[in-house]
N, C-alpha and C. Protein backbone atom coordinates (compact mmCIF):
# COMPACT_ATOMS: atom_id res chain seq x y z
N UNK A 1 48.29 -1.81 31.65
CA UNK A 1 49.09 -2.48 30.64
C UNK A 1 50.08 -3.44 31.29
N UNK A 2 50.89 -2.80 32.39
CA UNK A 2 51.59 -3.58 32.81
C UNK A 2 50.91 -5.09 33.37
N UNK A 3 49.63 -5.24 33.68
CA UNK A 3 49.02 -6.68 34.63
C UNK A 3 48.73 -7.64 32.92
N UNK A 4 48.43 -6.90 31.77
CA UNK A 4 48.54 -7.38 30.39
C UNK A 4 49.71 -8.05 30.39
N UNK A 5 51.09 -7.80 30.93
CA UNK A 5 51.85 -7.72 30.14
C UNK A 5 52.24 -9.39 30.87
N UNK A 6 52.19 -8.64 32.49
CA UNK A 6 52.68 -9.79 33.67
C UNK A 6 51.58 -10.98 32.94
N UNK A 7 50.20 -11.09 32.82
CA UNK A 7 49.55 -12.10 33.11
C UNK A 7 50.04 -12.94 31.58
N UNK A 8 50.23 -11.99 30.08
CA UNK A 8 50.73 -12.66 29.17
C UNK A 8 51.60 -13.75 29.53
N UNK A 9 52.74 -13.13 29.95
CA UNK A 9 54.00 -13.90 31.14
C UNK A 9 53.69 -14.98 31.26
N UNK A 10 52.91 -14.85 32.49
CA UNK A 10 52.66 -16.46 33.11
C UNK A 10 51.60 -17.53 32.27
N UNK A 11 51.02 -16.90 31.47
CA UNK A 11 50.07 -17.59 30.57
C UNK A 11 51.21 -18.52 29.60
N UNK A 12 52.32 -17.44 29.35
CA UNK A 12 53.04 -18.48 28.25
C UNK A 12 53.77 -19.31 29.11
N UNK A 13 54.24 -19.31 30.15
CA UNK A 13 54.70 -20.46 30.83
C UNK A 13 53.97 -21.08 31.25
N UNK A 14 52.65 -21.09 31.85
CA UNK A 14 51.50 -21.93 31.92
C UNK A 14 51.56 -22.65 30.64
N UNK A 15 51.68 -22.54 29.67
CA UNK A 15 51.44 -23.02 28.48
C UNK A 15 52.83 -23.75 27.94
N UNK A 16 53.64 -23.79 28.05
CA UNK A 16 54.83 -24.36 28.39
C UNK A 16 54.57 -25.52 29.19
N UNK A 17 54.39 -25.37 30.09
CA UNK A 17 54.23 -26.40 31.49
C UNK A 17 52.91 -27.33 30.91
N UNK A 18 51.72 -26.84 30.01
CA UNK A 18 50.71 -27.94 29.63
C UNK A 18 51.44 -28.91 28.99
N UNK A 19 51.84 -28.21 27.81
CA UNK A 19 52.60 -29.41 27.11
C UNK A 19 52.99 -30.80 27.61
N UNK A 20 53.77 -30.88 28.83
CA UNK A 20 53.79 -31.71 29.56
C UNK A 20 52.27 -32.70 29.59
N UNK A 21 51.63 -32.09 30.49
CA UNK A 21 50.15 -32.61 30.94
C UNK A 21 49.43 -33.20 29.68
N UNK A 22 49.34 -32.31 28.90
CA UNK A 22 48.92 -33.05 27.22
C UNK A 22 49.43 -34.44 26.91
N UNK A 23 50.94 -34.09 26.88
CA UNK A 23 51.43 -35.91 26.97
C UNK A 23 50.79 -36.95 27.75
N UNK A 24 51.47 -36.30 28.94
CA UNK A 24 50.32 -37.53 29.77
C UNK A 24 48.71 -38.00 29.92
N UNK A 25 48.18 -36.76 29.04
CA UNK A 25 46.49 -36.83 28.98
C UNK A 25 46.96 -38.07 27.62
N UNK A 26 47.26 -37.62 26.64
CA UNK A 26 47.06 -38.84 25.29
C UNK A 26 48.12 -40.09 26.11
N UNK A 27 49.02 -40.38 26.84
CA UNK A 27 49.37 -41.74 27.63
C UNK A 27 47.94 -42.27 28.09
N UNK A 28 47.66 -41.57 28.91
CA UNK A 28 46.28 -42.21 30.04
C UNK A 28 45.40 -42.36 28.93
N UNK A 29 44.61 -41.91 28.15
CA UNK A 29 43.54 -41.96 26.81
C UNK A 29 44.24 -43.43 26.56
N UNK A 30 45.37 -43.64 25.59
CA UNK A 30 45.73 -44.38 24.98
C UNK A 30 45.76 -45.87 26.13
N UNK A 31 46.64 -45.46 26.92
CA UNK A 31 46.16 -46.97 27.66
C UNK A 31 45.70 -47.26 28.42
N UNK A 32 44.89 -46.81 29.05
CA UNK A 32 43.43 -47.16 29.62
C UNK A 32 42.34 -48.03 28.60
N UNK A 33 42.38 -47.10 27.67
CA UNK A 33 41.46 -47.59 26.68
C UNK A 33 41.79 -49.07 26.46
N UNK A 34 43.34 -49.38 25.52
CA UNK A 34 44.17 -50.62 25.47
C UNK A 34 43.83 -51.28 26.67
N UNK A 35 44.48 -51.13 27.88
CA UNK A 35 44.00 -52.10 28.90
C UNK A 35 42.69 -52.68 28.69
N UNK A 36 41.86 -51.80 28.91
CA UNK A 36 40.45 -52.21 29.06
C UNK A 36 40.09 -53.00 28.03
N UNK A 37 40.82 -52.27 26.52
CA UNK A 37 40.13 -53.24 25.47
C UNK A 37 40.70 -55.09 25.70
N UNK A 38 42.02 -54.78 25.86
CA UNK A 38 42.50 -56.39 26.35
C UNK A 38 41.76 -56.98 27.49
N UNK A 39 41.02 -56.04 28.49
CA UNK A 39 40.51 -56.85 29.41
C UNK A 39 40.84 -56.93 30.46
N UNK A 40 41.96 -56.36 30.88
CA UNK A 40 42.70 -56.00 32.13
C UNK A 40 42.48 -54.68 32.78
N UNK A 41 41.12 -54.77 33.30
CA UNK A 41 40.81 -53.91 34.77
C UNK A 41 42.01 -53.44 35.67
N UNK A 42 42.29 -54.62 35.82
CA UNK A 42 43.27 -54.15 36.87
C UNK A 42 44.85 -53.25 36.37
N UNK A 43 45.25 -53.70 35.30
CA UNK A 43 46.19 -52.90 34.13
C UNK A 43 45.86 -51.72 34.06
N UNK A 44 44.75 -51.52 33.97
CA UNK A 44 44.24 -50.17 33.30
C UNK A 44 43.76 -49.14 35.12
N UNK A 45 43.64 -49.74 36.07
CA UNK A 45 44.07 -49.49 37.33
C UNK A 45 45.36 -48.87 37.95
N UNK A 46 46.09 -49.85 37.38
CA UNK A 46 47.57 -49.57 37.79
C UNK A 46 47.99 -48.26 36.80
N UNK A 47 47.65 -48.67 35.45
CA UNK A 47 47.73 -47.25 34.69
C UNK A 47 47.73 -46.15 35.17
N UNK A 48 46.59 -46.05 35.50
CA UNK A 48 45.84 -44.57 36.13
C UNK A 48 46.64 -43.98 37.01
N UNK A 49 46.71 -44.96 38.52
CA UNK A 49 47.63 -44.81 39.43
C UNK A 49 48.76 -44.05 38.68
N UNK A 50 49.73 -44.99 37.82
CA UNK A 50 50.90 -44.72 37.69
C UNK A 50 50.99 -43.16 36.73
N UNK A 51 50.23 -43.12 35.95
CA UNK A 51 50.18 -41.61 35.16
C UNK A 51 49.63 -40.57 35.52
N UNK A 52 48.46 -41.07 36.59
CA UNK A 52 48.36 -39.78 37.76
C UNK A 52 49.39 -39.31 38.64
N UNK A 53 49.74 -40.16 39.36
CA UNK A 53 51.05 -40.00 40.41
C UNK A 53 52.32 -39.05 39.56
N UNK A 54 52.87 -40.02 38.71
CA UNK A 54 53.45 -39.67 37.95
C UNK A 54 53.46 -37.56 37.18
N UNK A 55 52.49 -37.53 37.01
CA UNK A 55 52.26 -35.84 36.23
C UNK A 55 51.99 -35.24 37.61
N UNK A 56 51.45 -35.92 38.98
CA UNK A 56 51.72 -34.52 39.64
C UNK A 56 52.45 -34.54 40.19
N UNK A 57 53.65 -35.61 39.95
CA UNK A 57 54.92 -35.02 41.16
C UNK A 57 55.47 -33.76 40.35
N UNK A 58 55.35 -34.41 38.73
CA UNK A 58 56.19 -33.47 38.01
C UNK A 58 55.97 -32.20 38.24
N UNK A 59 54.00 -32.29 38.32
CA UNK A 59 53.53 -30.86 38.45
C UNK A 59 54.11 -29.91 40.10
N UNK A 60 54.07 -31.21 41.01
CA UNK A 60 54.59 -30.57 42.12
C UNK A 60 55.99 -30.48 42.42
N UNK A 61 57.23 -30.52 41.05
CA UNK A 61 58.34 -29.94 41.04
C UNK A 61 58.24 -28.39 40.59
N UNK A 62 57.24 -28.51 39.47
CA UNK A 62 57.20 -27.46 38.83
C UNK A 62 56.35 -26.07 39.71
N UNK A 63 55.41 -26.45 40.55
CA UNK A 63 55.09 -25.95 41.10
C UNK A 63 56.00 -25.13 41.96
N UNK A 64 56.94 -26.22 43.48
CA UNK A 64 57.83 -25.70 43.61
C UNK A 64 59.19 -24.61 42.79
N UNK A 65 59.41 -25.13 41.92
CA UNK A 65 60.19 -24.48 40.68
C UNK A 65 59.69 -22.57 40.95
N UNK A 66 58.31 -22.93 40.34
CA UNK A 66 57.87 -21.49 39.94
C UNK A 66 57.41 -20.56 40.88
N UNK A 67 56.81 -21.34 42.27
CA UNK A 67 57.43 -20.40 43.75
C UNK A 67 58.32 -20.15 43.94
N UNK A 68 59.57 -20.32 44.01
CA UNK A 68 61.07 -20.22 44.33
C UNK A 68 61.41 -19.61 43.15
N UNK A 69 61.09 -19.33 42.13
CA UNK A 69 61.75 -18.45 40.98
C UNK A 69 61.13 -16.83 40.88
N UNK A 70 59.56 -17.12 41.53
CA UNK A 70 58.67 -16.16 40.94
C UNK A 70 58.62 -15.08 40.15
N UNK A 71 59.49 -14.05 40.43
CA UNK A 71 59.27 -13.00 39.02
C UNK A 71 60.76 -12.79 38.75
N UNK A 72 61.49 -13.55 39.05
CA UNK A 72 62.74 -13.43 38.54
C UNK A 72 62.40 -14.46 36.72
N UNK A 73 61.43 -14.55 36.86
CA UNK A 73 60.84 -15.82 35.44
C UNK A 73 60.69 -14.60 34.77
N UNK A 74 60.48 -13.17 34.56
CA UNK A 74 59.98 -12.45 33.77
C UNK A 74 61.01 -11.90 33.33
N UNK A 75 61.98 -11.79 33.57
CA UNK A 75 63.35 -11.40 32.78
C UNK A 75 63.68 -11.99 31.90
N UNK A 76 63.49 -13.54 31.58
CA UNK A 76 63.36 -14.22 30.50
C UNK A 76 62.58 -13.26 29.05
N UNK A 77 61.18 -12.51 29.20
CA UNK A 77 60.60 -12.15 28.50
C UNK A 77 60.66 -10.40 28.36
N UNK A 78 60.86 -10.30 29.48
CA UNK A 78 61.28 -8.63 29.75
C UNK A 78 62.41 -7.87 30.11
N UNK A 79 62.81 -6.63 30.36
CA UNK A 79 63.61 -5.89 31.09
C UNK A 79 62.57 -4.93 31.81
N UNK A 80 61.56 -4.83 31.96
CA UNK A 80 60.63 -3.97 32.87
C UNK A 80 60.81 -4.24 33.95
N UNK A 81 61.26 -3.54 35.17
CA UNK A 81 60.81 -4.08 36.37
C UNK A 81 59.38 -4.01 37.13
N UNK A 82 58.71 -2.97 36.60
CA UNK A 82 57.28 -3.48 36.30
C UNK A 82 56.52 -4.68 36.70
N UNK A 83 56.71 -4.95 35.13
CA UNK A 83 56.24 -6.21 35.01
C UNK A 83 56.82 -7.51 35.66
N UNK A 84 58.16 -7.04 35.94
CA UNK A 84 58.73 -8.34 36.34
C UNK A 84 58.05 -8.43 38.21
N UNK A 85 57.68 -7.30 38.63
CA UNK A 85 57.10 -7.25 40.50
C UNK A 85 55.62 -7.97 39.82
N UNK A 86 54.99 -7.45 39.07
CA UNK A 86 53.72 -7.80 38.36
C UNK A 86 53.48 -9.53 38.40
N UNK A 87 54.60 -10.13 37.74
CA UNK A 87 54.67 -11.30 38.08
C UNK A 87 55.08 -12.20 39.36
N UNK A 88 56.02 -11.41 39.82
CA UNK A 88 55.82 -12.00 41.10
C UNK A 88 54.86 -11.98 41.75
N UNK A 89 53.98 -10.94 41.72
CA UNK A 89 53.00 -11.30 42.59
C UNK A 89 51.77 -12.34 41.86
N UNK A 90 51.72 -12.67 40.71
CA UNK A 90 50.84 -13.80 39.67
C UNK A 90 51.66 -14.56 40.06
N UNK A 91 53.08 -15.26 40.31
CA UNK A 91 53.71 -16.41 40.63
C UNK A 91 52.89 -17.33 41.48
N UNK A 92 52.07 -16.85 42.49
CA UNK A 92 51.61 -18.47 43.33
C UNK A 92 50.41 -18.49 42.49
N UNK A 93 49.48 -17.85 41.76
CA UNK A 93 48.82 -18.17 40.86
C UNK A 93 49.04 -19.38 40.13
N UNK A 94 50.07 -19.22 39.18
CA UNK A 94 50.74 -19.97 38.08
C UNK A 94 51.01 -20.91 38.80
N UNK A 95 51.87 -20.96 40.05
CA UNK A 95 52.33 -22.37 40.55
C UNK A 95 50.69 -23.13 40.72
N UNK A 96 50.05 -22.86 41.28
CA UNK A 96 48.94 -23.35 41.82
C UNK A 96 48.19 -23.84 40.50
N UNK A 97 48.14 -22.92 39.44
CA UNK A 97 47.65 -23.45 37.98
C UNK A 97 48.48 -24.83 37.56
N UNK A 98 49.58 -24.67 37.76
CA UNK A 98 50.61 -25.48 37.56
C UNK A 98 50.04 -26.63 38.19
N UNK A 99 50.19 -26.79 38.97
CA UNK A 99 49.66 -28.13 39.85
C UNK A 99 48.07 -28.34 39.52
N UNK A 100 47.25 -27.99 39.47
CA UNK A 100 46.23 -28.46 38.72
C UNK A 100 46.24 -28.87 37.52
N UNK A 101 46.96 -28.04 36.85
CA UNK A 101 47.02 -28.72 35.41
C UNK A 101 47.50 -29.84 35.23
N UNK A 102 48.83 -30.55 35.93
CA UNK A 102 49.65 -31.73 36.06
C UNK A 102 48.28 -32.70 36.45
N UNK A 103 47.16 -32.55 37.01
CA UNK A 103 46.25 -33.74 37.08
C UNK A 103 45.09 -33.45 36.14
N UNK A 104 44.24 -32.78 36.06
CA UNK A 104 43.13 -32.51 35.41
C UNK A 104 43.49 -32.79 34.25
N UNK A 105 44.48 -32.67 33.41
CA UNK A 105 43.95 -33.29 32.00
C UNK A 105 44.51 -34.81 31.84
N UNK A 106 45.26 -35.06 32.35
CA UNK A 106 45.26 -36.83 32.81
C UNK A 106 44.06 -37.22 33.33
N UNK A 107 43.27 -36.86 33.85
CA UNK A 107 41.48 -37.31 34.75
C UNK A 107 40.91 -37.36 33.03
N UNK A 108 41.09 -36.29 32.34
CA UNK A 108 40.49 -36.11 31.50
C UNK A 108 40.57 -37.07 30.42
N UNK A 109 42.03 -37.25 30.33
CA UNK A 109 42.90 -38.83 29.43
C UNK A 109 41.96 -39.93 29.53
N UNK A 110 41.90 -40.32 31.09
CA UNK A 110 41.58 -41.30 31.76
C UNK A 110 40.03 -41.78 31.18
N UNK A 111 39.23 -40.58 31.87
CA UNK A 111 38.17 -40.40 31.00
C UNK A 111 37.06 -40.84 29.60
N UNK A 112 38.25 -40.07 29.09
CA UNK A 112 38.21 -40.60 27.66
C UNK A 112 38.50 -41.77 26.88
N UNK A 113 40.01 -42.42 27.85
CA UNK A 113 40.00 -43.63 27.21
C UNK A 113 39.12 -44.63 27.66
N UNK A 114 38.31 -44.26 28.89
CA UNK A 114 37.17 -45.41 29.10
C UNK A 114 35.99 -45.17 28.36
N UNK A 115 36.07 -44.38 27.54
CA UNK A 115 34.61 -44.15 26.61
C UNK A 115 33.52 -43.11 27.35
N UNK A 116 34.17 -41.85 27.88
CA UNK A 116 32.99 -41.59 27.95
C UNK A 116 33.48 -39.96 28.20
N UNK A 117 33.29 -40.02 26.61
CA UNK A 117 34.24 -38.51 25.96
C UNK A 117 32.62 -37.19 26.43
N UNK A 118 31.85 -38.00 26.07
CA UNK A 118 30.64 -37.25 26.49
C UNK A 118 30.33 -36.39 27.99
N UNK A 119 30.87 -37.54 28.78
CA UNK A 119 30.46 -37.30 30.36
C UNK A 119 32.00 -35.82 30.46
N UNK A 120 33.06 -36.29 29.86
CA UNK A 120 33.99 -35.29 30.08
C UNK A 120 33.44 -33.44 29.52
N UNK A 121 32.98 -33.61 28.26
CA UNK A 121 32.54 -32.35 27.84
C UNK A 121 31.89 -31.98 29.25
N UNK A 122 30.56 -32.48 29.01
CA UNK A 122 29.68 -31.93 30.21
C UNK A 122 30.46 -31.22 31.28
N UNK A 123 30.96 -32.09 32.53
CA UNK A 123 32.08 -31.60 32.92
C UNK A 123 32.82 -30.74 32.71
N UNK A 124 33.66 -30.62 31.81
CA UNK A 124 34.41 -29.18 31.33
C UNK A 124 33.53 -27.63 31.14
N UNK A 125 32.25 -28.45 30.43
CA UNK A 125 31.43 -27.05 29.99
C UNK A 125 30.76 -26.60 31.94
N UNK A 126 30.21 -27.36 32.02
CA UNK A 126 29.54 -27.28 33.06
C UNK A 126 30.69 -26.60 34.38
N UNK A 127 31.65 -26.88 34.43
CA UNK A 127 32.86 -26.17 35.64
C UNK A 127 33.62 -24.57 35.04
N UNK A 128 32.97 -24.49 33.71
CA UNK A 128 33.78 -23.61 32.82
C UNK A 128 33.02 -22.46 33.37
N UNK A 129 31.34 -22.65 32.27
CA UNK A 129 30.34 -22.08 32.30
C UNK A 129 29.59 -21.67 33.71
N UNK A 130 29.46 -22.95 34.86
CA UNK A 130 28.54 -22.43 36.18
C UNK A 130 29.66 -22.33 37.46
N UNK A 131 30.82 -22.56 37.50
CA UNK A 131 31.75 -22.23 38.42
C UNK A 131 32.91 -21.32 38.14
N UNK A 132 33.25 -21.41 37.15
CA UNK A 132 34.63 -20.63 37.15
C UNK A 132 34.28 -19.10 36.27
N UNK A 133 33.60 -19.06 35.15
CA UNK A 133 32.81 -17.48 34.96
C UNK A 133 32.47 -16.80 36.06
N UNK A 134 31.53 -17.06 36.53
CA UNK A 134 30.78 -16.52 38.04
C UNK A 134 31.68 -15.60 38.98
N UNK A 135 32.60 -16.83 39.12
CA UNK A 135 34.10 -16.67 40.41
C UNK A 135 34.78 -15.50 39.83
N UNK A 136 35.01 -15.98 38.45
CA UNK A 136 35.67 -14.33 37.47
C UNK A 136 35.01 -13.63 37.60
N UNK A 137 33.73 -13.42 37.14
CA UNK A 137 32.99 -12.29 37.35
C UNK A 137 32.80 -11.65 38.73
N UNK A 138 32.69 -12.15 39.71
CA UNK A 138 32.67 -11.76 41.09
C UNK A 138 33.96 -11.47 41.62
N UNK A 139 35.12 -12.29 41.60
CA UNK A 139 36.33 -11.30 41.97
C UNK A 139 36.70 -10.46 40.96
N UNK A 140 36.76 -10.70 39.55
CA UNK A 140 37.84 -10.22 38.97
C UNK A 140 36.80 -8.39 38.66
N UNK A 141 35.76 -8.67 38.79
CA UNK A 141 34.93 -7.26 38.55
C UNK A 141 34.30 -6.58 39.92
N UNK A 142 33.43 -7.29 40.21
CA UNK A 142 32.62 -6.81 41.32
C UNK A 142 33.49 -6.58 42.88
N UNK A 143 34.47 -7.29 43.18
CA UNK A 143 35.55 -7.15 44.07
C UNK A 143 36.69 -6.05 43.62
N UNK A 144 36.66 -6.11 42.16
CA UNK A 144 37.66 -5.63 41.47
C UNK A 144 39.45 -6.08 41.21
N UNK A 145 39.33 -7.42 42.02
CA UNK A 145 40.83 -7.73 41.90
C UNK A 145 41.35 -8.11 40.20
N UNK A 146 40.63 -7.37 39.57
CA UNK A 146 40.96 -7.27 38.12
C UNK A 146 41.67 -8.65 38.01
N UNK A 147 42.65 -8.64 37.63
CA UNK A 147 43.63 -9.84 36.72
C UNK A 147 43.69 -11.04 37.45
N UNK A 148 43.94 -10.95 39.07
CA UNK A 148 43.88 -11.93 40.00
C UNK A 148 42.93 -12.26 39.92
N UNK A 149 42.01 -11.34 40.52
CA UNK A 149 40.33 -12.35 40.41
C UNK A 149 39.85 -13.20 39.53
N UNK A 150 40.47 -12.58 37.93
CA UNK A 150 40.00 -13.71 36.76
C UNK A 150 40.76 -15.07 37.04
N UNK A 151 41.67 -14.60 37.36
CA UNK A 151 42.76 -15.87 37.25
C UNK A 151 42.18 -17.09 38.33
N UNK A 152 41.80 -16.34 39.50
CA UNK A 152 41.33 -17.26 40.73
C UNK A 152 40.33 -17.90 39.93
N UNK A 153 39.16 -17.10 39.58
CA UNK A 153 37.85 -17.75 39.02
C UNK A 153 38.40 -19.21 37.97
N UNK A 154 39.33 -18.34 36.92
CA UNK A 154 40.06 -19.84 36.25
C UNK A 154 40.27 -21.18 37.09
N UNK A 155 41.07 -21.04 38.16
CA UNK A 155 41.53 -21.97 38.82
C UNK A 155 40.36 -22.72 39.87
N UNK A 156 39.25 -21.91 40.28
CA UNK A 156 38.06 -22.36 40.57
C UNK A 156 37.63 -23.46 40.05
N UNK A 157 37.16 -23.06 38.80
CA UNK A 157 36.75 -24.03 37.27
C UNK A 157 37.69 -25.16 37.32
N UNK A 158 39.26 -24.79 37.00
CA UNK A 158 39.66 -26.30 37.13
C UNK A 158 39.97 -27.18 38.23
N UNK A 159 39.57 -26.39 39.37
CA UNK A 159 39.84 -27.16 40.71
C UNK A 159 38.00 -28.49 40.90
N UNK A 160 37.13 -27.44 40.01
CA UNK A 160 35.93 -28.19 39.97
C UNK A 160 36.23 -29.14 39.32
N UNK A 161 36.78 -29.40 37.99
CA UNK A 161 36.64 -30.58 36.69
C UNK A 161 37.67 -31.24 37.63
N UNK A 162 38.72 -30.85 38.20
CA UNK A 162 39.90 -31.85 38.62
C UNK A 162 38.62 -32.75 39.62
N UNK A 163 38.23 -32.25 40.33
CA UNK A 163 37.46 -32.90 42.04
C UNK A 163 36.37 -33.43 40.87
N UNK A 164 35.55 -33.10 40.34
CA UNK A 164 34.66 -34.26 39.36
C UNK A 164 35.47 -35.44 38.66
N UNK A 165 36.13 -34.94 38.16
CA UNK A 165 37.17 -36.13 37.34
C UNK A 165 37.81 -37.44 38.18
N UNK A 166 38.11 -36.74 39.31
CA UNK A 166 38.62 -37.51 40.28
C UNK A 166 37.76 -38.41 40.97
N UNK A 167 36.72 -37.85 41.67
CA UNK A 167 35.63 -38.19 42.23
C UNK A 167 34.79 -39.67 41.35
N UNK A 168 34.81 -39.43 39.86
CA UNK A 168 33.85 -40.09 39.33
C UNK A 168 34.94 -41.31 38.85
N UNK A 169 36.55 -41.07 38.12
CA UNK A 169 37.69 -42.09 38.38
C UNK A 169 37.89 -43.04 39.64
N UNK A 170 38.22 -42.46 40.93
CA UNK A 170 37.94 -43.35 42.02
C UNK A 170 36.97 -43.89 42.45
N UNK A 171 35.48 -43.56 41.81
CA UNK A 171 34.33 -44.58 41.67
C UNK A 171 33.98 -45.66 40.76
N UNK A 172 34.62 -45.30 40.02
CA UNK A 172 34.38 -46.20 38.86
C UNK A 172 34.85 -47.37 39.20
N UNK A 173 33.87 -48.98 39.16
CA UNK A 173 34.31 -50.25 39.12
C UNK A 173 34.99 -50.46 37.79
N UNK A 174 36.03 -50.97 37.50
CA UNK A 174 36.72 -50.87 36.37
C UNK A 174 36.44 -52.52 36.16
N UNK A 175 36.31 -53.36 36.99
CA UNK A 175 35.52 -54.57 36.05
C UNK A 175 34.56 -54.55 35.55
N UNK A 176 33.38 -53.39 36.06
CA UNK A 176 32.20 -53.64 35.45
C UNK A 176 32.86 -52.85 34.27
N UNK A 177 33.40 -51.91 34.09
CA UNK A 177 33.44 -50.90 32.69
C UNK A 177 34.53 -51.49 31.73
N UNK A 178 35.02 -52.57 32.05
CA UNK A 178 35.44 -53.87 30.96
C UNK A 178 34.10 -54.36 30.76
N UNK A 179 33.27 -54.88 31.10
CA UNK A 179 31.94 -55.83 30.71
C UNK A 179 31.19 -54.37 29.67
N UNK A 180 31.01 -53.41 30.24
CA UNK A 180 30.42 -52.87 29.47
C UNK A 180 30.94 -51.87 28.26
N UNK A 181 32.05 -51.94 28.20
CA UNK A 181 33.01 -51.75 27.17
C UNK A 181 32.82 -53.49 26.19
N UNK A 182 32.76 -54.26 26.62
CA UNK A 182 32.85 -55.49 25.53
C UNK A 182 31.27 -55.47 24.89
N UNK A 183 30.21 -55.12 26.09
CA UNK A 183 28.66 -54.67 25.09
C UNK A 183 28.78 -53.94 24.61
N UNK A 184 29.04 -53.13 24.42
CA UNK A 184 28.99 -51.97 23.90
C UNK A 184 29.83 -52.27 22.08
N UNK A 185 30.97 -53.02 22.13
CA UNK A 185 31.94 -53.06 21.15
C UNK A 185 30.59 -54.37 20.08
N UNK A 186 30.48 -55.52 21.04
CA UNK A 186 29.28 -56.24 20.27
C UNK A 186 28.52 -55.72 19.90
N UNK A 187 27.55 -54.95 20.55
CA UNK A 187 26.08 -54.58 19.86
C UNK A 187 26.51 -53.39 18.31
């Protein structure tokens, strides 16, 4: 009960801390897309740059933040000391979630505002479903690190969509995907 109680914990401050990242996922969506639709490759370049950079310093304050606080954060929600050691030891978890999250759903923004909401699902399902289940299932059962192990396997999954997202963003010619953003709007 008590690893229920710790992992609730850090889930709601994980969830706290998205909020953030959400913003910056609908910024990057919204003007990327705009750039591109005006025609400015290179705008919609600098975009990226600037709203990537941007969410993971934040993420890598917050990160820091929630190492240096670690289960002293559970007194906020508890008086158990329990739960509150429980979380300290999920603290570099969460930080580490933390910092992935500050980029992966901006990749995902990004993504999307270039049109290609499709290629993102895939991606998500595909890092959800063949990397990060598996990783859960193998630590969090078969190793048995119960709550950690799931959590690792989680962070597996989004360490995959972040490195795809990224990978296929820093490839992308963004003049050609203005030209084919303007076929695409004609036909």
């Amino acid at each position: 009960m008590v690893q229920i109680d710790a992992l609730s914990i850090c889930l709601n401050i994980n969830g706290w801390e998205m909020m953030i990242s959400l913003g910056f996922l609908a910024a990057a969506c919204v003007r990327v897309s705009n750039e591109l639709g005006r025609g400015s490759a290179k705008a919609a370049r600098f975009s990226i740059l600037t709203i990537v950079i941007t969410s993971f310093v934040i993420g890598f304050i917050l990160f820091l933040f929630f190492l240096f606080l670690r289960g002293r954060l559970a007194y906020i929600f508890t008086e158990s000391e329990d739960v509150a050691e429980e979380v300290d030891h999920l603290s570099p978890l969460l930080a580490f979630s933390i910092l992935l999250n500050s980029v992966q759903p901006v990749l995902s923004g990004v993504a999307v505002g270039a049109g290609w909401q499709s290629i993102v699902a895939y991606v998500n399902i595909g890092c959800y479903y063949l990397v990060g289940i598996p990783v859960e299932i193998v630590l969090g059962y078969v190793f048995e690190l119960q709550v950690r192990g799931v959590w690792v396997g989680m962070l597996f999954g989004v360490l995959a969509q972040t490195t795809v997202l990224l990978v296929i963003t820093l490839k992308t010619d963004w003049d050609k995907q203005y030209f084919f953003i303007l076929i695409c709007a004609v036909a």
